[in-house]
PDB file of N, CA and C in Angstrom:
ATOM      1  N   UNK A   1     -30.274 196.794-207.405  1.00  0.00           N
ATOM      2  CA  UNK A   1     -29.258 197.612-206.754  1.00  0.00           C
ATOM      3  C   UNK A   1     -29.731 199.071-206.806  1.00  0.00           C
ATOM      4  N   UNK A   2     -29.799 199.666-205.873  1.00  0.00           N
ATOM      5  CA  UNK A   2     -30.160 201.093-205.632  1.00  0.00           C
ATOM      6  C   UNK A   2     -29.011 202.213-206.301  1.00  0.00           C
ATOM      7  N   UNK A   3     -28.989 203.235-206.246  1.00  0.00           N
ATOM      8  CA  UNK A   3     -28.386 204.228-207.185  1.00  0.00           C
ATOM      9  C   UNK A   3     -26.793 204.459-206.006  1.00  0.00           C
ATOM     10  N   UNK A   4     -27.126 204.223-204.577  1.00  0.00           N
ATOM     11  CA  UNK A   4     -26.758 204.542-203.850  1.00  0.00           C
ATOM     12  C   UNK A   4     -25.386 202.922-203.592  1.00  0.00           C
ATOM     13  N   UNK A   5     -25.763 202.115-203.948  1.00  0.00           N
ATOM     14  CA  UNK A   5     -25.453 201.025-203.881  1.00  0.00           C
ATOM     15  C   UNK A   5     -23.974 200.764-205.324  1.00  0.00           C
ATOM     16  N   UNK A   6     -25.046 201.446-206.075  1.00  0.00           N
ATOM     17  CA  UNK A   6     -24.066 201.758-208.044  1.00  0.00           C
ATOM     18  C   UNK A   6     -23.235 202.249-207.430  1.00  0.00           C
ATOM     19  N   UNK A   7     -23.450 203.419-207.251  1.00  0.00           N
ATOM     20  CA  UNK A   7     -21.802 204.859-207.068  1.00  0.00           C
ATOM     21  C   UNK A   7     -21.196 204.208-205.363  1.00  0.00           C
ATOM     22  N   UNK A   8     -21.354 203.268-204.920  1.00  0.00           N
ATOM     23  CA  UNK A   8     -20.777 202.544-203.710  1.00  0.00           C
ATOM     24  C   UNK A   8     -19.729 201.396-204.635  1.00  0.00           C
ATOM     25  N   UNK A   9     -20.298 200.888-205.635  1.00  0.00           N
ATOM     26  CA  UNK A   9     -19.390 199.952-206.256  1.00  0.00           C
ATOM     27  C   UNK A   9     -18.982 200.601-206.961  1.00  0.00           C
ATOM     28  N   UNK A  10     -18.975 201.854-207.527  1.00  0.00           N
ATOM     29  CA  UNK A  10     -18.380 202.835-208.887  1.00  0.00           C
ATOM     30  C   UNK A  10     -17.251 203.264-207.951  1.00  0.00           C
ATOM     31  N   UNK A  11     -17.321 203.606-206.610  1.00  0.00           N
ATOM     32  CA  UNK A  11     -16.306 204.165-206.098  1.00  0.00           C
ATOM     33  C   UNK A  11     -15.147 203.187-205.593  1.00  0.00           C
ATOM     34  N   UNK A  12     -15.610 202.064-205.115  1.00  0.00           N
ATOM     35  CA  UNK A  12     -14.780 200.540-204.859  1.00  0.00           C
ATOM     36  C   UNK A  12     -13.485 200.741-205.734  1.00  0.00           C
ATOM     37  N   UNK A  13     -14.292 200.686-207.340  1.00  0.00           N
ATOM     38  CA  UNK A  13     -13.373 200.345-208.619  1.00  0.00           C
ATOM     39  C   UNK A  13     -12.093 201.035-208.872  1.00  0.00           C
ATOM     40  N   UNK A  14     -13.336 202.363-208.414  1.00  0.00           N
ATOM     41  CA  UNK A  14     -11.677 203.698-208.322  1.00  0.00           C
ATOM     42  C   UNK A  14     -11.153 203.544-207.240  1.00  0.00           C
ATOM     43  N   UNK A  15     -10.768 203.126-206.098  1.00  0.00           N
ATOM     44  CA  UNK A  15     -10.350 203.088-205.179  1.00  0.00           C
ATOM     45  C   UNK A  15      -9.536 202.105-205.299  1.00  0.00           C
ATOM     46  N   UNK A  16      -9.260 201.094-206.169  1.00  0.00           N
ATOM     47  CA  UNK A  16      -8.365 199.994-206.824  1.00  0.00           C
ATOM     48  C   UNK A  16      -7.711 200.613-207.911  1.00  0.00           C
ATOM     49  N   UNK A  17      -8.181 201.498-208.459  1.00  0.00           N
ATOM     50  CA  UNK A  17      -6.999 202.138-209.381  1.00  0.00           C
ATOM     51  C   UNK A  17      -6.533 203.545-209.134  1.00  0.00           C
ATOM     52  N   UNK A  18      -7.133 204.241-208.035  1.00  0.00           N
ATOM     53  CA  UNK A  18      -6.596 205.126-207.792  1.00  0.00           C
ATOM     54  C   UNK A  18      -6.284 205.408-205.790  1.00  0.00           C
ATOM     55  N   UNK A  19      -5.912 204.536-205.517  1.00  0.00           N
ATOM     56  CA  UNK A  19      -6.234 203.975-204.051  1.00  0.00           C
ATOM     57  C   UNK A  19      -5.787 205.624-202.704  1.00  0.00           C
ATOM     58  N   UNK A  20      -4.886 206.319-203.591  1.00  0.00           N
ATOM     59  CA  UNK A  20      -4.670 207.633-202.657  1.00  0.00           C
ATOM     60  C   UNK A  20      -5.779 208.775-202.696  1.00  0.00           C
ATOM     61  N   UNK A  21      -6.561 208.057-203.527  1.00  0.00           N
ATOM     62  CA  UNK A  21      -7.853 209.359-203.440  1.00  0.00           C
ATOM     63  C   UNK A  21      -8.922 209.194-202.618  1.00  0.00           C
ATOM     64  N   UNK A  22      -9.326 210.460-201.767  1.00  0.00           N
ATOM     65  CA  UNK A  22      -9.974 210.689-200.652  1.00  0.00           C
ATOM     66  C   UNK A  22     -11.340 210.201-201.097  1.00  0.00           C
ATOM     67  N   UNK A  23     -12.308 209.223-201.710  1.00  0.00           N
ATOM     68  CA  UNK A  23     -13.115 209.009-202.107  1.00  0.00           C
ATOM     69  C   UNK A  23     -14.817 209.887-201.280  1.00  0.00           C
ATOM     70  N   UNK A  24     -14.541 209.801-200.033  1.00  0.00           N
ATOM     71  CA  UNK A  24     -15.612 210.429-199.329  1.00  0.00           C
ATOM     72  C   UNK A  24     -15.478 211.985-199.706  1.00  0.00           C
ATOM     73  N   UNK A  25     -14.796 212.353-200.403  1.00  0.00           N
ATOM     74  CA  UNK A  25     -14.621 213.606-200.024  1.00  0.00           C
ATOM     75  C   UNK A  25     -14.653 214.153-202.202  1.00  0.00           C
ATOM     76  N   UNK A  26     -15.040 212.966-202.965  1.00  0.00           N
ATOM     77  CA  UNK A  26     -15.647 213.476-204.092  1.00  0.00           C
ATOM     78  C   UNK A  26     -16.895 214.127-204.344  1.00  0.00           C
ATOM     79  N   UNK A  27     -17.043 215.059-205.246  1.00  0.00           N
ATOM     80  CA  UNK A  27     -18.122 215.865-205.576  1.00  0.00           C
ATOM     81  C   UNK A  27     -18.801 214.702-206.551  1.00  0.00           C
ATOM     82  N   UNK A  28     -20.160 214.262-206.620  1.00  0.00           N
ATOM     83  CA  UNK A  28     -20.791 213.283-207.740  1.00  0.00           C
ATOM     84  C   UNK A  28     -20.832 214.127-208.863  1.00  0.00           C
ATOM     85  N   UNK A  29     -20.927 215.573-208.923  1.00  0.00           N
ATOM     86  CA  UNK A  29     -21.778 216.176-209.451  1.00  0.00           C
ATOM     87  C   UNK A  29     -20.668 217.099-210.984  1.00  0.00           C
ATOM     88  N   UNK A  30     -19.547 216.728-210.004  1.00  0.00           N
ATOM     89  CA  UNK A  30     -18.423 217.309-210.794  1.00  0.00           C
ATOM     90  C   UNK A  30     -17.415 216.656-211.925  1.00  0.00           C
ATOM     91  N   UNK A  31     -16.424 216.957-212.880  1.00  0.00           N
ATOM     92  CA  UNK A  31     -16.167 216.031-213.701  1.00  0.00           C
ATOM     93  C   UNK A  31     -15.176 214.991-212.992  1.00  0.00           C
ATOM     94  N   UNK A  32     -15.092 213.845-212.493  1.00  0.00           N
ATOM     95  CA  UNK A  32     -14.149 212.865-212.226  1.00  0.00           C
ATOM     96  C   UNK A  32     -13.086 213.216-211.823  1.00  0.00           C
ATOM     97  N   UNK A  33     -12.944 213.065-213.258  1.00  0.00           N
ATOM     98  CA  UNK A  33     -11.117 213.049-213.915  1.00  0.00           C
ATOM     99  C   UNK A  33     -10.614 213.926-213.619  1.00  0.00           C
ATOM    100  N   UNK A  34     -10.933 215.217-213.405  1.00  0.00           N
ATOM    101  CA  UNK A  34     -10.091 216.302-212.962  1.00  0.00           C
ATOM    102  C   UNK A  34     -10.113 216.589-211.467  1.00  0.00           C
ATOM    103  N   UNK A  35     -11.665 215.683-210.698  1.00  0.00           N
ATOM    104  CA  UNK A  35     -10.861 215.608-208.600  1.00  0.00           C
ATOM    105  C   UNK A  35      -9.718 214.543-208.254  1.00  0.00           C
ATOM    106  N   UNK A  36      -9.453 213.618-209.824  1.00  0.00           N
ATOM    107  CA  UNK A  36      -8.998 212.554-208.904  1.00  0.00           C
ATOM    108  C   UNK A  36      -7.524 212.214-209.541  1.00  0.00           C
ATOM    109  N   UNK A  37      -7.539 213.627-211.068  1.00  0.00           N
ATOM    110  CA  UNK A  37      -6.761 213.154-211.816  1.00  0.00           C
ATOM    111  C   UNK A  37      -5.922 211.554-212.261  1.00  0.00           C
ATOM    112  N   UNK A  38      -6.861 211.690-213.010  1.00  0.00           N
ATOM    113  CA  UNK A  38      -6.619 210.189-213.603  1.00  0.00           C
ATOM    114  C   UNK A  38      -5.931 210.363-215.188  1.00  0.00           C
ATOM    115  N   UNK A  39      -5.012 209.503-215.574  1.00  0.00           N
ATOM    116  CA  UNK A  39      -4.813 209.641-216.650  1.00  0.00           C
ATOM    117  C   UNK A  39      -5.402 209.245-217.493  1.00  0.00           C
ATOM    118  N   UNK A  40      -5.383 208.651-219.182  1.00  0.00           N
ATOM    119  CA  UNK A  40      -6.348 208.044-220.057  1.00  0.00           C
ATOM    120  C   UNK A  40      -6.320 206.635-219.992  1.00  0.00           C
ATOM    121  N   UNK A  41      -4.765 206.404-219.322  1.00  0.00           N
ATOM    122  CA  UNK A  41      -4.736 204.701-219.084  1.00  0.00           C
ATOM    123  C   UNK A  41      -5.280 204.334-217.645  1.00  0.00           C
ATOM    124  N   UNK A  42      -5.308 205.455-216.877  1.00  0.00           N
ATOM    125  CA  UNK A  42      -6.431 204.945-215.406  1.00  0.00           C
ATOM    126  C   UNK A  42      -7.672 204.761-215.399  1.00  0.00           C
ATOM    127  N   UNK A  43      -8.210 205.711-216.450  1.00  0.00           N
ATOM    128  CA  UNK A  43      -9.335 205.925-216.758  1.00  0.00           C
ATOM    129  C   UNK A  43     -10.100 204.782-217.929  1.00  0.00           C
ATOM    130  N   UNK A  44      -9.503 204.816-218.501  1.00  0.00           N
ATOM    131  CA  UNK A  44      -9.456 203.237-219.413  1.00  0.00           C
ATOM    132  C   UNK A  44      -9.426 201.999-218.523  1.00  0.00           C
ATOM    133  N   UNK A  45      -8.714 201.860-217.251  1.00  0.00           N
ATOM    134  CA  UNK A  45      -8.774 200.790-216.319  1.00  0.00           C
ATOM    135  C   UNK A  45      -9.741 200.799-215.024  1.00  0.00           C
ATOM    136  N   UNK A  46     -10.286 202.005-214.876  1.00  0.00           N
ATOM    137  CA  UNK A  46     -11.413 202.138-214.237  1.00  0.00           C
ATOM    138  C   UNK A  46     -12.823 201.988-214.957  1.00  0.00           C
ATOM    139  N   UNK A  47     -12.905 202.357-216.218  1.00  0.00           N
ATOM    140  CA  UNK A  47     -13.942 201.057-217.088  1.00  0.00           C
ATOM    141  C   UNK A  47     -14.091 200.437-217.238  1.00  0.00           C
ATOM    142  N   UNK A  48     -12.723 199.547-217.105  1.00  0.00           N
ATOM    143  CA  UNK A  48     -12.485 198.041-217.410  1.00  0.00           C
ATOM    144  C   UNK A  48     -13.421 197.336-215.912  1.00  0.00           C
ATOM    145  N   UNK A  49     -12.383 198.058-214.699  1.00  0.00           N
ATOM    146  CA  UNK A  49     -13.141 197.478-213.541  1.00  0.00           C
ATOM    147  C   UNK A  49     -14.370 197.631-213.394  1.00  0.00           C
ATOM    148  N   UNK A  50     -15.330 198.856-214.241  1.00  0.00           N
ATOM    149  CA  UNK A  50     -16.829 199.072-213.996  1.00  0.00           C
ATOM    150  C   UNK A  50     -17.268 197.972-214.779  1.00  0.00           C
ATOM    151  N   UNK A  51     -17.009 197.486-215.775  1.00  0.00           N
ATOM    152  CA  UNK A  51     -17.449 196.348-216.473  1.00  0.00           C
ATOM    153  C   UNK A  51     -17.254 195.107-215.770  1.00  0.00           C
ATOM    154  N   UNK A  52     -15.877 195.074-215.139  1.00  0.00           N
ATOM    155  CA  UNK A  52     -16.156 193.686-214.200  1.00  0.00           C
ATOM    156  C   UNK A  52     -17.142 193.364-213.209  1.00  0.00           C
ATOM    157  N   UNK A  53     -17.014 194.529-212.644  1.00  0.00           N
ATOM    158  CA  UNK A  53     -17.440 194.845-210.800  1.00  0.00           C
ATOM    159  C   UNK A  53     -19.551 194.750-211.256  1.00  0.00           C
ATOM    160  N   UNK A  54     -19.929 195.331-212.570  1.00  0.00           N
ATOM    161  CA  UNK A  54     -21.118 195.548-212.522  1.00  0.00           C
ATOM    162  C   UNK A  54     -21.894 195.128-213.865  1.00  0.00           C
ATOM    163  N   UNK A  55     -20.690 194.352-214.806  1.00  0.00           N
ATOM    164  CA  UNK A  55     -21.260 193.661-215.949  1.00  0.00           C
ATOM    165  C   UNK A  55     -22.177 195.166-216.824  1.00  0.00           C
ATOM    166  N   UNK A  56     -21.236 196.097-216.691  1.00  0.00           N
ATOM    167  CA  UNK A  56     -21.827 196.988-218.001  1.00  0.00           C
ATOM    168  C   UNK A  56     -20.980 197.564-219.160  1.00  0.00           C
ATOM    169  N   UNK A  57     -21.357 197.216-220.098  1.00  0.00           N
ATOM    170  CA  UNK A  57     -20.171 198.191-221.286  1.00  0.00           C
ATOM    171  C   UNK A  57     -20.172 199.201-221.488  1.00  0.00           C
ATOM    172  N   UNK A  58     -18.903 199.891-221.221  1.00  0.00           N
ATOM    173  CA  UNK A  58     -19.457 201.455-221.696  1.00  0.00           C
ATOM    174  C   UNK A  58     -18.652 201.326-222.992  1.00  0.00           C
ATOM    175  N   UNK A  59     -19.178 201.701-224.217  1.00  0.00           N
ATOM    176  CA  UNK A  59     -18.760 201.918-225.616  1.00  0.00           C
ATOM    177  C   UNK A  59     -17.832 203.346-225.486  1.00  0.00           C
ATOM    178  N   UNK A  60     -16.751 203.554-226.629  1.00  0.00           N
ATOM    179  CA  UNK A  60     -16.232 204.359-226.313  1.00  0.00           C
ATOM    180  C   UNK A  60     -16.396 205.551-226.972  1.00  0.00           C
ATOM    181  N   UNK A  61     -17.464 205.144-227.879  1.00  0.00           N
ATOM    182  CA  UNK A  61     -18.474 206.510-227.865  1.00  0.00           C
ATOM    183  C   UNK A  61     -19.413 207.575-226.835  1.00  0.00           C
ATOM    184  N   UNK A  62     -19.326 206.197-225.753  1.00  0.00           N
ATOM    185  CA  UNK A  62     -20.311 206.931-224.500  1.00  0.00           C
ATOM    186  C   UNK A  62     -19.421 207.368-223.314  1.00  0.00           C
ATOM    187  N   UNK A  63     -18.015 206.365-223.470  1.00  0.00           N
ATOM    188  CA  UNK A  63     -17.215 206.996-222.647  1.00  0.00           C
ATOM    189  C   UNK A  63     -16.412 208.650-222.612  1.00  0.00           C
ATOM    190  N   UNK A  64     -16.442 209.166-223.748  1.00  0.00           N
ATOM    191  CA  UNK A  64     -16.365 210.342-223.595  1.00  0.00           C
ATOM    192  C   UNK A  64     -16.976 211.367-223.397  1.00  0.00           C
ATOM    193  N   UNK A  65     -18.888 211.131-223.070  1.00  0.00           N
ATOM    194  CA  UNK A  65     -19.709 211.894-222.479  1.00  0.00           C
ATOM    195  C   UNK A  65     -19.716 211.453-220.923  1.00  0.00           C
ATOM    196  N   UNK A  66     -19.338 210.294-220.472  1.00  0.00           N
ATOM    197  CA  UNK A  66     -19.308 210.372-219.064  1.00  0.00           C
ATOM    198  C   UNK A  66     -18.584 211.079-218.289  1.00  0.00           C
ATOM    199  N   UNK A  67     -18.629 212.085-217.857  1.00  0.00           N
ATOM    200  CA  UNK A  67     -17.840 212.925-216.922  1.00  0.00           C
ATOM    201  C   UNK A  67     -17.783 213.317-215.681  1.00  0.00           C
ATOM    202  N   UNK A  68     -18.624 212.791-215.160  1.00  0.00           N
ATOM    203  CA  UNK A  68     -19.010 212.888-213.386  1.00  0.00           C
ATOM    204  C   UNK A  68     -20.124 211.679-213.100  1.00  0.00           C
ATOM    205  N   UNK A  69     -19.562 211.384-212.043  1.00  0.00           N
ATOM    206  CA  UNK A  69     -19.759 209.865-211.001  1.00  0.00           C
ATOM    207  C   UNK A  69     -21.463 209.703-211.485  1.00  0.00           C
ATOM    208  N   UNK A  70     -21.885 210.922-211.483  1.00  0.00           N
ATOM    209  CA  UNK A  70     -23.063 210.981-211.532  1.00  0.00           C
ATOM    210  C   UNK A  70     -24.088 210.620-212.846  1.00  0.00           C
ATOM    211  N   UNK A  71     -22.896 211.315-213.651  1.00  0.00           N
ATOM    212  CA  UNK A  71     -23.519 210.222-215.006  1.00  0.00           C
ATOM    213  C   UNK A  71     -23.131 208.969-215.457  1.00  0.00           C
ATOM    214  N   UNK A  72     -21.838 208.614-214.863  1.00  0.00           N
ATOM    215  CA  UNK A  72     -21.906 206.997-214.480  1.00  0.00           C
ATOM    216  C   UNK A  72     -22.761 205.928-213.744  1.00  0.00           C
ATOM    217  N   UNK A  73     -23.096 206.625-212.606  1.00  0.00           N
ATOM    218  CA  UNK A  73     -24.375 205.979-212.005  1.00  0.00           C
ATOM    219  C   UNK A  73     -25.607 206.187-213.056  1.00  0.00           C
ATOM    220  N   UNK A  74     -25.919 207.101-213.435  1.00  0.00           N
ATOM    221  CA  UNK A  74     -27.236 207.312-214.336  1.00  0.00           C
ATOM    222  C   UNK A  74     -27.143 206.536-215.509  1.00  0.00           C
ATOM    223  N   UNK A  75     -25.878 206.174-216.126  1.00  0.00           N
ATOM    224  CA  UNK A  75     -25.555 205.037-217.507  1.00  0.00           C
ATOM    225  C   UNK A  75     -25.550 203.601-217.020  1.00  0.00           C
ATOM    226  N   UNK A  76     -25.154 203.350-216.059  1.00  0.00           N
ATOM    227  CA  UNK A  76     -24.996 202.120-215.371  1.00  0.00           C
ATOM    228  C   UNK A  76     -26.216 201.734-215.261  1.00  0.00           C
ATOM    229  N   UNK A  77     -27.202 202.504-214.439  1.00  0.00           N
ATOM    230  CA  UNK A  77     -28.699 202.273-213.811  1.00  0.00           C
ATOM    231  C   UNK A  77     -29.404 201.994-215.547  1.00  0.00           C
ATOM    232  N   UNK A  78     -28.809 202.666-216.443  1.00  0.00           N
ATOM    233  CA  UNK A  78     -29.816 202.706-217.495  1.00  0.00           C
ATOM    234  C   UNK A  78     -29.735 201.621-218.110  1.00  0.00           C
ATOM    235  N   UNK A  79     -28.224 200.895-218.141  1.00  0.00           N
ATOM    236  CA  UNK A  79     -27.917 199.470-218.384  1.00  0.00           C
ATOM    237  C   UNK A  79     -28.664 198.081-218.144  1.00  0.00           C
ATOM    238  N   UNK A  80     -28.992 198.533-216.750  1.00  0.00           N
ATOM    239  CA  UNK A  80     -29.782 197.151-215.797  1.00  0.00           C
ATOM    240  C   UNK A  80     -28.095 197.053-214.915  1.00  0.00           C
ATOM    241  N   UNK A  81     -27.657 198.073-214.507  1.00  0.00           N
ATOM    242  CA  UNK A  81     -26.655 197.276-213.542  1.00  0.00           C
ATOM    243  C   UNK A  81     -27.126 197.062-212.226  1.00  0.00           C
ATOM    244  N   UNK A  82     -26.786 195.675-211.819  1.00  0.00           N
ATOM    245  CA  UNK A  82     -26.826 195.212-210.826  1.00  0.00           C
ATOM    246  C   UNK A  82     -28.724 194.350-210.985  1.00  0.00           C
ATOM    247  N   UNK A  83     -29.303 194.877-211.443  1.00  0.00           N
ATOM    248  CA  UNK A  83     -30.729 194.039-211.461  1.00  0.00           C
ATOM    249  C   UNK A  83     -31.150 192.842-210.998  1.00  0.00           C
TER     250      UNK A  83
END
């Protein structure tokens, strides 16, 4: 799966838990949680779905350095997601 392909299914996931957000119109580069405001229980359920959707764990030691799409794709890829 290409990087381009990751943040295509990273955005799917949020788009099931946060379905009124303009997804084309996110910054990768910026922190998440604060374009799309998510709370800690959306955000907790949008991990859950990254683990379904792409079979990766994020520990919740690593989940509090992930902060933009972009280092989700870069943790995911580092996983073997999608391989």
């Amino acid at each position: 799966m290409t990087r381009d392909e990751l943040q295509a299914q990273l955005l799917v996931a949020l788009g099931e838990i946060a379905p009124e957000v303009d997804l084309a119109a996110l910054d990768a580069r910026r922190p998440l949680r604060q374009q799309v405001d998510l709370d800690s229980a959306d955000w907790l359920n949008f991990l859950v779905a990254v683990h379904e959707r792409l079979g990766v764990d994020i520990p919740d030691a690593e989940a509090g350095r992930l902060r933009t799409l972009e280092q989700i794709v870069d943790f995911c890829e580092g996983r073997g997601a999608g391989a």
